[in-house]
Every structure is written in structure tokens, then in C-alpha cells.
Protein backbone atom coordinates (compact mmCIF):
# COMPACT_ATOMS: atom_id res chain seq x y z
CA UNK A 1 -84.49 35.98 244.65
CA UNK A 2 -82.67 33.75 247.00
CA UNK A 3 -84.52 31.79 249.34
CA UNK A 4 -85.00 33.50 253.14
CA UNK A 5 -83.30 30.70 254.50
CA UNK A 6 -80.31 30.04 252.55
CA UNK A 7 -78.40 32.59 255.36
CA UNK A 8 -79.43 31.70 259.21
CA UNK A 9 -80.57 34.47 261.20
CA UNK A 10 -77.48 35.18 264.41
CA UNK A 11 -78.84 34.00 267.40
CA UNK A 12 -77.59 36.41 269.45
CA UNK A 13 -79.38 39.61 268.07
CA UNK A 14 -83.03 40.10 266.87
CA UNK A 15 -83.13 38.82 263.05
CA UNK A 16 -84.20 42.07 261.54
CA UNK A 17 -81.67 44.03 263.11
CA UNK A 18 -79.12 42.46 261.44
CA UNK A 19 -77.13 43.36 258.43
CA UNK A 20 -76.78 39.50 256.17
CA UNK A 21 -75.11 38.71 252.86
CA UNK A 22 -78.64 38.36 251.35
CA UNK A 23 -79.70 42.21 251.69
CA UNK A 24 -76.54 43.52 249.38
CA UNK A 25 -77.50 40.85 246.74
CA UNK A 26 -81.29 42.11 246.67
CA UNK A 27 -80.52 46.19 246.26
CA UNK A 28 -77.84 44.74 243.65
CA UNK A 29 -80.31 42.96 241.65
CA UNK A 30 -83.26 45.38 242.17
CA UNK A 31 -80.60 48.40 241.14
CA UNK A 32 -79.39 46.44 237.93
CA UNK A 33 -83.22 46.14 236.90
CA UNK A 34 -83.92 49.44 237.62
CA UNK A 35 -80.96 50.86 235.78
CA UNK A 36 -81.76 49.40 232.26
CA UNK A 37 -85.32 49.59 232.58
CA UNK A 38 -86.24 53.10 234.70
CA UNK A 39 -84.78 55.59 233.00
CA UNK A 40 -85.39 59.31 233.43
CA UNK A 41 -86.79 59.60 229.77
CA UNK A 42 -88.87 56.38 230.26
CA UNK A 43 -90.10 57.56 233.91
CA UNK A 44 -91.46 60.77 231.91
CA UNK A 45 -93.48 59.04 229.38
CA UNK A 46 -94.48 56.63 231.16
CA UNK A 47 -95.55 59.45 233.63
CA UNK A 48 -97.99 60.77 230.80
CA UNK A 49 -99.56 57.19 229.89
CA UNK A 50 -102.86 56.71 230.33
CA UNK A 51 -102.35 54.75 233.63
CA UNK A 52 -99.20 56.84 234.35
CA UNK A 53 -96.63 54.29 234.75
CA UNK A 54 -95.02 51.31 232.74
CA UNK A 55 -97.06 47.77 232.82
CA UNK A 56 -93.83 46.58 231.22
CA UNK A 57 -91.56 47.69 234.37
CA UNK A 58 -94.22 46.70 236.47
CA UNK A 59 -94.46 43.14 235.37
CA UNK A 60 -90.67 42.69 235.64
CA UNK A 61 -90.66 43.74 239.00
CA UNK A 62 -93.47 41.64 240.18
CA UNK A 63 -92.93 38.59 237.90
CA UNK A 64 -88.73 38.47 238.17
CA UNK A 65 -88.33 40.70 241.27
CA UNK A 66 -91.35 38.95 242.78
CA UNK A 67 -91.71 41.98 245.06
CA UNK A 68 -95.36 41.80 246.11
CA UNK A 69 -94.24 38.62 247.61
CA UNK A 70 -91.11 39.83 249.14
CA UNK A 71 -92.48 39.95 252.37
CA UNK A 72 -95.82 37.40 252.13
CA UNK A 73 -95.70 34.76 254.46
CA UNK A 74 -94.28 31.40 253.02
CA UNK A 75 -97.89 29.73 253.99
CA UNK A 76 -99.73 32.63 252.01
CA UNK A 77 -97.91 32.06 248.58
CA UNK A 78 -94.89 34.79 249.17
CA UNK A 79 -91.43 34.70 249.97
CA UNK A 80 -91.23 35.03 253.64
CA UNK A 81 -89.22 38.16 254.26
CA UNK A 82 -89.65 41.06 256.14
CA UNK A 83 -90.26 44.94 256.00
CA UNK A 84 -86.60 45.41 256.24
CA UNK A 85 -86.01 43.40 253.10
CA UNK A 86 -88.99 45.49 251.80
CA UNK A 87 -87.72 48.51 252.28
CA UNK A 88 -84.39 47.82 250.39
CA UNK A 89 -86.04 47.47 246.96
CA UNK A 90 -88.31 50.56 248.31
CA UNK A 91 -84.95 52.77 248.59
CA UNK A 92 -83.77 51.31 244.94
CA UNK A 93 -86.92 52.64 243.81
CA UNK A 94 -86.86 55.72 244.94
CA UNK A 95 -83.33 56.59 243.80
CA UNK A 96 -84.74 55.16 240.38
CA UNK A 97 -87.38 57.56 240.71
CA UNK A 98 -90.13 54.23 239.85
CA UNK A 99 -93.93 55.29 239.43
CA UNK A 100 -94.90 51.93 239.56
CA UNK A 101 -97.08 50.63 242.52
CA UNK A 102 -94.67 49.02 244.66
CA UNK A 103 -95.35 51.14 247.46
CA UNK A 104 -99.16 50.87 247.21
CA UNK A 105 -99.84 47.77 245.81
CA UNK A 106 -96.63 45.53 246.62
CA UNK A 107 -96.70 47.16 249.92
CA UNK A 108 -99.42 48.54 251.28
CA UNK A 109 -102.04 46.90 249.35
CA UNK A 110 -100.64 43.50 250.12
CA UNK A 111 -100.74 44.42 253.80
CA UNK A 112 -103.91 45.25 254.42
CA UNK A 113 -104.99 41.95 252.80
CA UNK A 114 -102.52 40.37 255.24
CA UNK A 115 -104.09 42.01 257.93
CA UNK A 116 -107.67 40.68 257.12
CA UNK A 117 -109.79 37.79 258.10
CA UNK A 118 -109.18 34.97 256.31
CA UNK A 119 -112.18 33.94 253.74
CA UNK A 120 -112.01 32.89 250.48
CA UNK A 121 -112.35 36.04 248.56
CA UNK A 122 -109.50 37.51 250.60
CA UNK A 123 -107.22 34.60 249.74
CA UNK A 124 -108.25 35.15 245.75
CA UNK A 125 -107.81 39.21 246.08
CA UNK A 126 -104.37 38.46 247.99
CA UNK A 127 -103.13 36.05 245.26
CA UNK A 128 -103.60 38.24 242.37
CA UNK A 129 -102.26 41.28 243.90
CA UNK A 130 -99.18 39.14 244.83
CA UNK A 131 -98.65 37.79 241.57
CA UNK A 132 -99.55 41.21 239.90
CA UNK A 133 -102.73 40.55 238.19
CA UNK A 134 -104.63 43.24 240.58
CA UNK A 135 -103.16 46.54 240.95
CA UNK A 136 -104.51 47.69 244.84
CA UNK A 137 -103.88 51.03 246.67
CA UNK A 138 -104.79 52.07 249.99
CA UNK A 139 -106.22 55.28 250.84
CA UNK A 140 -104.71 57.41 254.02
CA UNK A 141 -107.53 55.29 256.05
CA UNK A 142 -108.12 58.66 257.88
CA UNK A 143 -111.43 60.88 258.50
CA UNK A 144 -109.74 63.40 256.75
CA UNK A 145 -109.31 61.42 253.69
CA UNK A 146 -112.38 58.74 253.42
CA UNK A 147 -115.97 60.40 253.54
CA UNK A 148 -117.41 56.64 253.43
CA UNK A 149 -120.45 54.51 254.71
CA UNK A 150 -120.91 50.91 255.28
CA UNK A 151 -123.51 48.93 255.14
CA UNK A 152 -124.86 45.39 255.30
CA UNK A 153 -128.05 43.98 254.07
CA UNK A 154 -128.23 40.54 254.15
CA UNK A 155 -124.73 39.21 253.52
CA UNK A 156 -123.55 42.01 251.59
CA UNK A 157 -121.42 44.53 252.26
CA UNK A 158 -121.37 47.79 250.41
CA UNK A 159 -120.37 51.23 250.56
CA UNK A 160 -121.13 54.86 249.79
CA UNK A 161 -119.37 58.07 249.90
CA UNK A 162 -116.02 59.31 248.82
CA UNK A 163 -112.08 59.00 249.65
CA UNK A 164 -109.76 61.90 248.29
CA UNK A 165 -106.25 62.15 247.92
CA UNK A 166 -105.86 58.03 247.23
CA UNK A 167 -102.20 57.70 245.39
CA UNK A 168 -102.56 55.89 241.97
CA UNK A 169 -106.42 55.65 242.38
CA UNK A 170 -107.21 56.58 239.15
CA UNK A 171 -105.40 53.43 237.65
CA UNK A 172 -105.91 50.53 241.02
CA UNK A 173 -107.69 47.95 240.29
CA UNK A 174 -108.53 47.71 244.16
CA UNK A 175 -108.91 49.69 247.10
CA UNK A 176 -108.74 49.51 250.25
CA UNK A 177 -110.20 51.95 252.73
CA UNK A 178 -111.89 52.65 256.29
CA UNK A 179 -115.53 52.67 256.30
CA UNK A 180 -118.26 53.28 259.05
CA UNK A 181 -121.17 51.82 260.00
CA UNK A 182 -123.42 50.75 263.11
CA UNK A 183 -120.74 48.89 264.95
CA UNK A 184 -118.21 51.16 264.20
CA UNK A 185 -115.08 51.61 261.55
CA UNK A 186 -114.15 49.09 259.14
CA UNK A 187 -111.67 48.22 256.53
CA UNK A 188 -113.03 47.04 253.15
CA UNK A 189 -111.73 46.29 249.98
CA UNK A 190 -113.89 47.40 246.71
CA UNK A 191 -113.29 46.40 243.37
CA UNK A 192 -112.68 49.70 240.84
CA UNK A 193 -113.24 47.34 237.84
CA UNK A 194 -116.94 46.75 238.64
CA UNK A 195 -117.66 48.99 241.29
CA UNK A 196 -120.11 52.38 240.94
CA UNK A 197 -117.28 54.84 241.40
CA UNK A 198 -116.66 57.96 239.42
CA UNK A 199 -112.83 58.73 239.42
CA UNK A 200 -111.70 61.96 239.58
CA UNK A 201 -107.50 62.62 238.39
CA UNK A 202 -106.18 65.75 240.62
CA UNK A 203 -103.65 67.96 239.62
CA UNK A 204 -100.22 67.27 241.40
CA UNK A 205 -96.87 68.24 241.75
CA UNK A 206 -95.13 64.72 240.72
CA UNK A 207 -96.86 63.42 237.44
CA UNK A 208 -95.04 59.96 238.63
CA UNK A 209 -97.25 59.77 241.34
CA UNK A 210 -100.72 60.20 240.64
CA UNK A 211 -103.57 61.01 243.05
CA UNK A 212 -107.47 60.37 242.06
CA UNK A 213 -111.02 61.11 244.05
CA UNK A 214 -112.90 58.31 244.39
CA UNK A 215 -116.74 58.75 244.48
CA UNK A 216 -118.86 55.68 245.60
CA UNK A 217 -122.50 54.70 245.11
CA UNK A 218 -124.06 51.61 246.38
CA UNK A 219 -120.74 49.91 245.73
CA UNK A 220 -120.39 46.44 246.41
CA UNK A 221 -117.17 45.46 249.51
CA UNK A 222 -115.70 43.08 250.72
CA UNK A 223 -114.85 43.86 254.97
CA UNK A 224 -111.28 42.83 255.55
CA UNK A 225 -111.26 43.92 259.27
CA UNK A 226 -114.36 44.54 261.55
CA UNK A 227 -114.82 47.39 264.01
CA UNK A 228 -112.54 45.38 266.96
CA UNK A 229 -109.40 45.66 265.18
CA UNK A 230 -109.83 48.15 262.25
CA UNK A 231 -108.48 51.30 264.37
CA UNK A 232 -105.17 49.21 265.22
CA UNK A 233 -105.09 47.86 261.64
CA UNK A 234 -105.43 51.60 260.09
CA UNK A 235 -102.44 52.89 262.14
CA UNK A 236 -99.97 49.98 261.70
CA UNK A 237 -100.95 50.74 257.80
CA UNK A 238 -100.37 53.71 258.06
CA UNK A 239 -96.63 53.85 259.85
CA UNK A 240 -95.72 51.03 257.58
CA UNK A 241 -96.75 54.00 254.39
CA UNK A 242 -94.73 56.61 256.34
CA UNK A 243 -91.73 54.34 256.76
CA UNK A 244 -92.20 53.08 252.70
CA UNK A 245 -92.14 56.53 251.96
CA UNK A 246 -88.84 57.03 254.34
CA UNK A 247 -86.94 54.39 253.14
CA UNK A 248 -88.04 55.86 249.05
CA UNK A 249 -86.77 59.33 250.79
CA UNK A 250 -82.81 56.97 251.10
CA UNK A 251 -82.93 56.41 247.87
CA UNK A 252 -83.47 59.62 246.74
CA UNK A 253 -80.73 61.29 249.01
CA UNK A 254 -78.27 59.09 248.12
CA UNK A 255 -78.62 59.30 244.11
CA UNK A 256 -78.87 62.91 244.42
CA UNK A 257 -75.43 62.89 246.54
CA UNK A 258 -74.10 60.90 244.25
CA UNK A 259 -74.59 62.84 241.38
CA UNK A 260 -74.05 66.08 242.69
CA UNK A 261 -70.85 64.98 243.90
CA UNK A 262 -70.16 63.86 240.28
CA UNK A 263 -70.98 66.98 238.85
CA UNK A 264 -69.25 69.15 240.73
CA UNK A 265 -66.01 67.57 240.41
CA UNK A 266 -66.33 67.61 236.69
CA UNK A 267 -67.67 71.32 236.53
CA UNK A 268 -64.52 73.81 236.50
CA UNK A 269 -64.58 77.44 237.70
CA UNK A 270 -61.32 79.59 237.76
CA UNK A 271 -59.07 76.37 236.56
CA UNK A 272 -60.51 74.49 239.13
CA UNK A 273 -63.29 71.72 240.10
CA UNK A 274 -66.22 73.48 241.58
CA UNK A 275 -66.01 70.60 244.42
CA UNK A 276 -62.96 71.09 245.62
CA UNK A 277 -64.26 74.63 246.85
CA UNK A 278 -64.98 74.58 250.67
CA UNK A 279 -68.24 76.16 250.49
CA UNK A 280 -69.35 73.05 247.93
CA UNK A 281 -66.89 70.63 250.37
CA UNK A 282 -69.32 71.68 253.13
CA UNK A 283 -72.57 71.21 251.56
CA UNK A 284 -72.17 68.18 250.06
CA UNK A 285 -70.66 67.39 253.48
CA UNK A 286 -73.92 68.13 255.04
CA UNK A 287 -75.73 65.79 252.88
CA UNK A 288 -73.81 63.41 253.73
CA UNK A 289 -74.50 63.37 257.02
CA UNK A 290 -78.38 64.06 256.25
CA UNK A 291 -78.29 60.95 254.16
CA UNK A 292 -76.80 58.58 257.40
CA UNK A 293 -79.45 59.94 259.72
CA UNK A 294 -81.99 59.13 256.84
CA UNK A 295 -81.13 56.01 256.32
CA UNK A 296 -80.56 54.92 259.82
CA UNK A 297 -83.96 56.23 260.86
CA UNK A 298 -86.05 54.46 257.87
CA UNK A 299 -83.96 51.04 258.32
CA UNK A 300 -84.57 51.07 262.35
CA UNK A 301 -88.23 51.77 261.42
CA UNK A 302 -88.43 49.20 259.44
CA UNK A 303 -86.84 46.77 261.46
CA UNK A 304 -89.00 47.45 264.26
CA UNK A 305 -91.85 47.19 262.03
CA UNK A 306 -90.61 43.62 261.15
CA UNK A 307 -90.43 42.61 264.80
CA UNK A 308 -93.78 43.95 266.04
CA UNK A 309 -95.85 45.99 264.11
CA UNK A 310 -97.50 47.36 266.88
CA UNK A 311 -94.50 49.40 268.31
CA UNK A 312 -93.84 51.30 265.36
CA UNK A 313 -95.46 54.35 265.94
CA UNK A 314 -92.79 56.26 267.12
CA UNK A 315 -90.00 55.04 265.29
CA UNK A 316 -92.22 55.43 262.01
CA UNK A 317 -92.62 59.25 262.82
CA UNK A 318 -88.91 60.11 263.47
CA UNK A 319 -88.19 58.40 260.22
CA UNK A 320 -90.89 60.40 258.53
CA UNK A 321 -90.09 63.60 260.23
CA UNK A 322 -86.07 62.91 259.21
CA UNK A 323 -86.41 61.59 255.79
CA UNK A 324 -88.92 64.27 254.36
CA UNK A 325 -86.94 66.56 255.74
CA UNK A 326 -83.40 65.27 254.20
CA UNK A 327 -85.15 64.57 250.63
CA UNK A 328 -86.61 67.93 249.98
CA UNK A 329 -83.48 69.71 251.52
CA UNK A 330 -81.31 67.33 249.40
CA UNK A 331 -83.48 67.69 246.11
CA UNK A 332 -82.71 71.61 246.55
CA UNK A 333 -79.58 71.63 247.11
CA UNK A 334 -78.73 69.44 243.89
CA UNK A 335 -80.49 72.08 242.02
CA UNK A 336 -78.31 74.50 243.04
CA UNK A 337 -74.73 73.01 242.85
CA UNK A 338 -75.84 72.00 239.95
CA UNK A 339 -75.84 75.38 238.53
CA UNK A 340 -78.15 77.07 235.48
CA UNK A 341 -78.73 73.52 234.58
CA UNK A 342 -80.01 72.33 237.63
CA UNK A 343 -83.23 74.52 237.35
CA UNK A 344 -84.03 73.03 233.55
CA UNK A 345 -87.33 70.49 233.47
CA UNK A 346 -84.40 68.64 231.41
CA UNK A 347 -82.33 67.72 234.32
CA UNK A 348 -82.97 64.80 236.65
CA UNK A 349 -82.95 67.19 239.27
CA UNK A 350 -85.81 68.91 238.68
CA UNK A 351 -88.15 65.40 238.87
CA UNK A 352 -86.63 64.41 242.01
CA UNK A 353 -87.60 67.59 243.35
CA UNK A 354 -91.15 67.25 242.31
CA UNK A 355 -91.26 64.14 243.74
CA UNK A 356 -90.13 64.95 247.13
CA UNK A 357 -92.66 67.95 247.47
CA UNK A 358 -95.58 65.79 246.16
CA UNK A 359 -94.88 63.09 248.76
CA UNK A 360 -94.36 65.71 252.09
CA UNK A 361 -97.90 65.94 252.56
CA UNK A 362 -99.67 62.29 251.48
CA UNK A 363 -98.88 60.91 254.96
CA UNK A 364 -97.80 63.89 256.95
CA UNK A 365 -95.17 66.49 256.47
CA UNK A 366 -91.82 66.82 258.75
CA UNK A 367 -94.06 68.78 260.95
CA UNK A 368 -97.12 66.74 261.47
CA UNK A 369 -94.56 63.63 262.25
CA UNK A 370 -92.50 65.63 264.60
CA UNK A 371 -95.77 66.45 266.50
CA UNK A 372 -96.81 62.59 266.25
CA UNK A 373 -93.23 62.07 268.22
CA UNK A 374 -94.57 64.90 270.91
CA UNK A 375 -98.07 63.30 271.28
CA UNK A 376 -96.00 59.54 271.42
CA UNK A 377 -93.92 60.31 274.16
CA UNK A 378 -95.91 62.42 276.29
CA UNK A 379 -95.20 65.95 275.40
């Protein structure tokens, strides 16, 4: 990728705000990759692996896409860009339909371990994951989601209990998740390779995106953040998830108005193209405007996020509420312009649909965001 300096930053308006050169020449490499190497067919079986997605994919997109280091700090060994550079190659992937962990592990994962005190097993666990040797996920860091105990005897830290729900927990090599103990919550980081955990696969709508129960006994940790910051470190985690998921939610609108406009200008009724109908006119018109709000919600998120991670709260709820909203509508309606064949497990269609119900209720559905909004601003 090109370096983060080769195009200055305007003076005159806050960096991530602005649209530069740079940003169209990362979703045009990213979408090139992703185009001769995440195919439908190759999504699908790599889908029913036994880790469910492609360590071939994978490797390209950490090892030539470098995108667990997309937004590192320079001084930590990544390429010092942002969230908003971030999310870019998050919307490719979602309009590529990718099951590989670049939203848990290239994202989230590599956040939290940004987020931690620096020691020297941090810096080794950050390292790998950046360079793709580790594999890390991140659990909803919620106390609906993480059941879990910490403890310390001597200078160990170790945990017991259970997390449910955690996206590609089955497979991780690390997670991280929120833990309590005497002085209060925690974030820790446990190793699945070595760790006493029993790992239980859960049924779920997208096959791409696997979910996994993790059971823990006496495992051995590693604290990343202590009680003082672990509450504030657990939230910005978790709007930076809802706005990875957002800007995955662009992707997905836009490849699904793209095709559907495709199709129905090359599907005939009555001597005619189905889309130049004004019924079809109107819903694809519709989408279209779904798709702008989408995609100006998730890239304000994100550029907020960039700029002070702190503040995105709110804006990280109206682009949840907005894009989960747009993707599911969107998903539906390409089923049905697209006809008989829209409702086949054959058709693209049909997986993009699966993945936009199995990813309304990981970190909150259109509902639960809007009411985040209500709570945000005092209503």
C-alpha cells in the first residue's frame, strides 16, 4: 500500500474528514484482490472448512494487503492510517461477502491490543496478530455475553467462566474479553491454543460467519486494561465493531444495487426490460438513496472514530441503526426483483441475505441502536 504520507493531509479541514487520492487507490486494490480470489463458490466452501474460511485469502490480505496494519501506529510496526482508511477495505469486504477475520482480528482484535498497557507480552501478541500469525477475536465485552472471573495469585492472571456468542471463536487463536474481579472489570487476552477452554460451534444463520461458546477453567490471561479504564476501553471497542459492521453493511448495499440493477435491465417482460418499469425504477430508486445515507453514516462514524475515539458513541449508533437497516431491506429486495431465481440457495442473493440477518443482532439490531441514540442525547 502506499505510504500515509505520500498525500499531505489539507490544513484547513480535520484529516479524516477528507476525501484524498490515496482512499480510491486502496478500495481499487482491495476490490481487484477480492474479485479473483473471493468468489461466491469459494466463499461457500470455504464457509464449510474446518476453520470456516480461506487461510489462503487470509494470508493475501494480511501479507500483500497488510490490513491488520492498516491502521497500527507507525511506532507499533503498522502503517499509520486511520479507521476511515479501515473501513474502506471493511466495505470491499463486505460487498465481497469475505469470512475472513478482518473485522475481528485485523480490526477489533488489533484494537484492543492497542488499547492495552504496554508490556512485553502485549507487544509479542500485537506483532503476530499484525503480521497474521495469531488469529484474535473479541467477544461483545458485555455482561450479557461474558460470564467470566478474574483472578490473580501471585503474578498470574487467570480466568474462569464462559463468553457466548464470540464471532469466529471456534477458529481464534486469541481472545479478548471483559473479566471481573476484586477491583473491578478487566480486559484480558487468553490464548485458545493452550488455554483450558471447551469450544462450543452454534448454529447460525450465515455459515461465513461463525459464532462459538467459549467455556473457561483455570485458564491462564494476560490483563490488557485494569479496572480504571476497562469500562471506557469496552465501549470505544465496541462502537468501533458497530461501525466495522456499518461500513461491511456499504458494501453490501452497493453490490446488491449493482447487480440488481444489472439484472433487471437484462430480464425482459412483455418486449421490454423489467427495469425500465416504474414500479422497478422506484425501488431500485429507493436503494439508492438507502445506500447514500448508509454510506454517509458509516464513513462519518468512522471518521469521528479516527479523530477521537471517545466521541463516537452516537455517531456509531446512527450508523448501526441506518446500515442494518439498509442491508437487510436491500438484501430483500434483490431477492425479489430478482425474480424465481432470487429465492434459489444458488444465487448470490440468497448469501447476502443470510449474512445481513446473522449480523443484526451480534452488536445490536436497528432497534437497540436507535434506542442507544435516545439514551445518548437525552431522550
Amino acid at each position: 500500500m502506499p505510504s500515509p504520507h505520500s498525500h499531505p493531509w489539507p490544513e484547513t479541514e480535520p484529516p479524516a474528514m477528507t476525501p484524498v487520492a490515496e482512499h480510491d487507490d486502496i478500495r481499487a486494490v482491495v476490490r481487484q484482490l477480492l474479485d479473483r480470489h473471493s468468489t461466491l463458490e469459494a466463499g461457500r466452501l470455504a464457509a464449510e472448512s474446518e476453520i470456516g474460511y480461506s487461510p489462503e485469502l487470509w494470508s493475501l490480505l494480511v501479507k500483500e494487503m497488510n490490513v491488520a496494519a492498516l491502521a497500527v501506529p507507525e511506532e507499533r510496526g503498522g502503517l499509520g492510517y486511520g479507521v476511515v482508511e479501515l473501513g474502506i477495505v471493511l466495505e470491499e469486504c463486505g460487498r465481497a461477502l469475505v469470512g475472513e477475520p478482518v473485522l475481528t482480528s485485523a480490526t477489533l482484535g488489533v484494537h484492543a491490543l492497542l488499547a492495552a498497557d504496554r508490556c512485553p507480552q502485549v507487544d509479542e501478541l500485537l506483532g503476530r496478530v499484525v503480521q497474521g500469525e495469531l488469529v484474535a477475536t473479541v467477544t461483545a465485552l458485555s455482561e450479557e455475553t461474558d460470564f467470566v472471573d478474574a483472578t490473580r495469585t501471585g503474578g498470574r492472571w487467570s480466568v474462569s467462566g464462559r463468553a457466548t456468542n464470540v464471532v469466529q471463536g471456534g477458529a481464534a487463536d486469541i481472545v479478548v474479553l471483559l473479566g471481573r474481579g476484586d477491583e473491578g472489570p478487566g480486559l484480558y487476552a487468553v490464548d485458545l491454543r493452550t488455554a483450558p477452554v471447551r469450544r462450543t460451534e452454534l448454529p447460525v444463520i450465515d455459515p461465513s460467519r461463525r459464532q462459538a461458546n467459549l467455556l473457561f477453567d483455570d485458564a491462564d490471561a494476560v490483563r490488557l486494561v485494569g479496572p480504571g479504564d476497562a469500562v471506557r476501553t469496552a465501549a470505544s471497542l465496541h462502537s468501533l465493531g458497530v461501525i466495522g459492521l456499518a461500513c461491511e453493511h456499504v458494501g453490501i448495499v452497493d453490490r446488491l444495487l449493482e447487480s440488481t440493477t444489472g439484472y433487471t435491465m437484462q430480464r425482459h417482460q412483455f418486449g421490454r426490460a423489467i427495469g425500465s418499469f416504474q414500479a422497478v425504477k422506484h425501488r431500485l430508486a429507493n436503494t439508492l438513496v438507502e445506500l447514500e445515507k448508509a454510506r454517509s453514516a458509516a464513513r462519518y462514524a468512522a471518521a469521528v472514530f479516527s479523530e477521537d475515539p471517545d466521541s463516537a458513541a452516537l455517531p456509531a449508533a446512527v450508523a448501526g441503526a441506518i446500515c442494518t437497516e439498509a442491508a437487510i431491506g436491500t438484501a430483500l429486495e434483490a431477492v425479489h426483483l430478482h425474480g424465481g431465481v432470487g429465492f434459489t440457495w444458488e444465487h448470490a442473493a440468497h448469501s447476502y441475505v443470510r449474512r445481513a440477518l446473522g449480523d443484526e443482532p451480534l452488536l445490536g439490531d436497528s432497534r437497540a441502536h436507535r434506542s442507544r441514540v435516545a439514551d445518548l442525547v437525552g431522550l
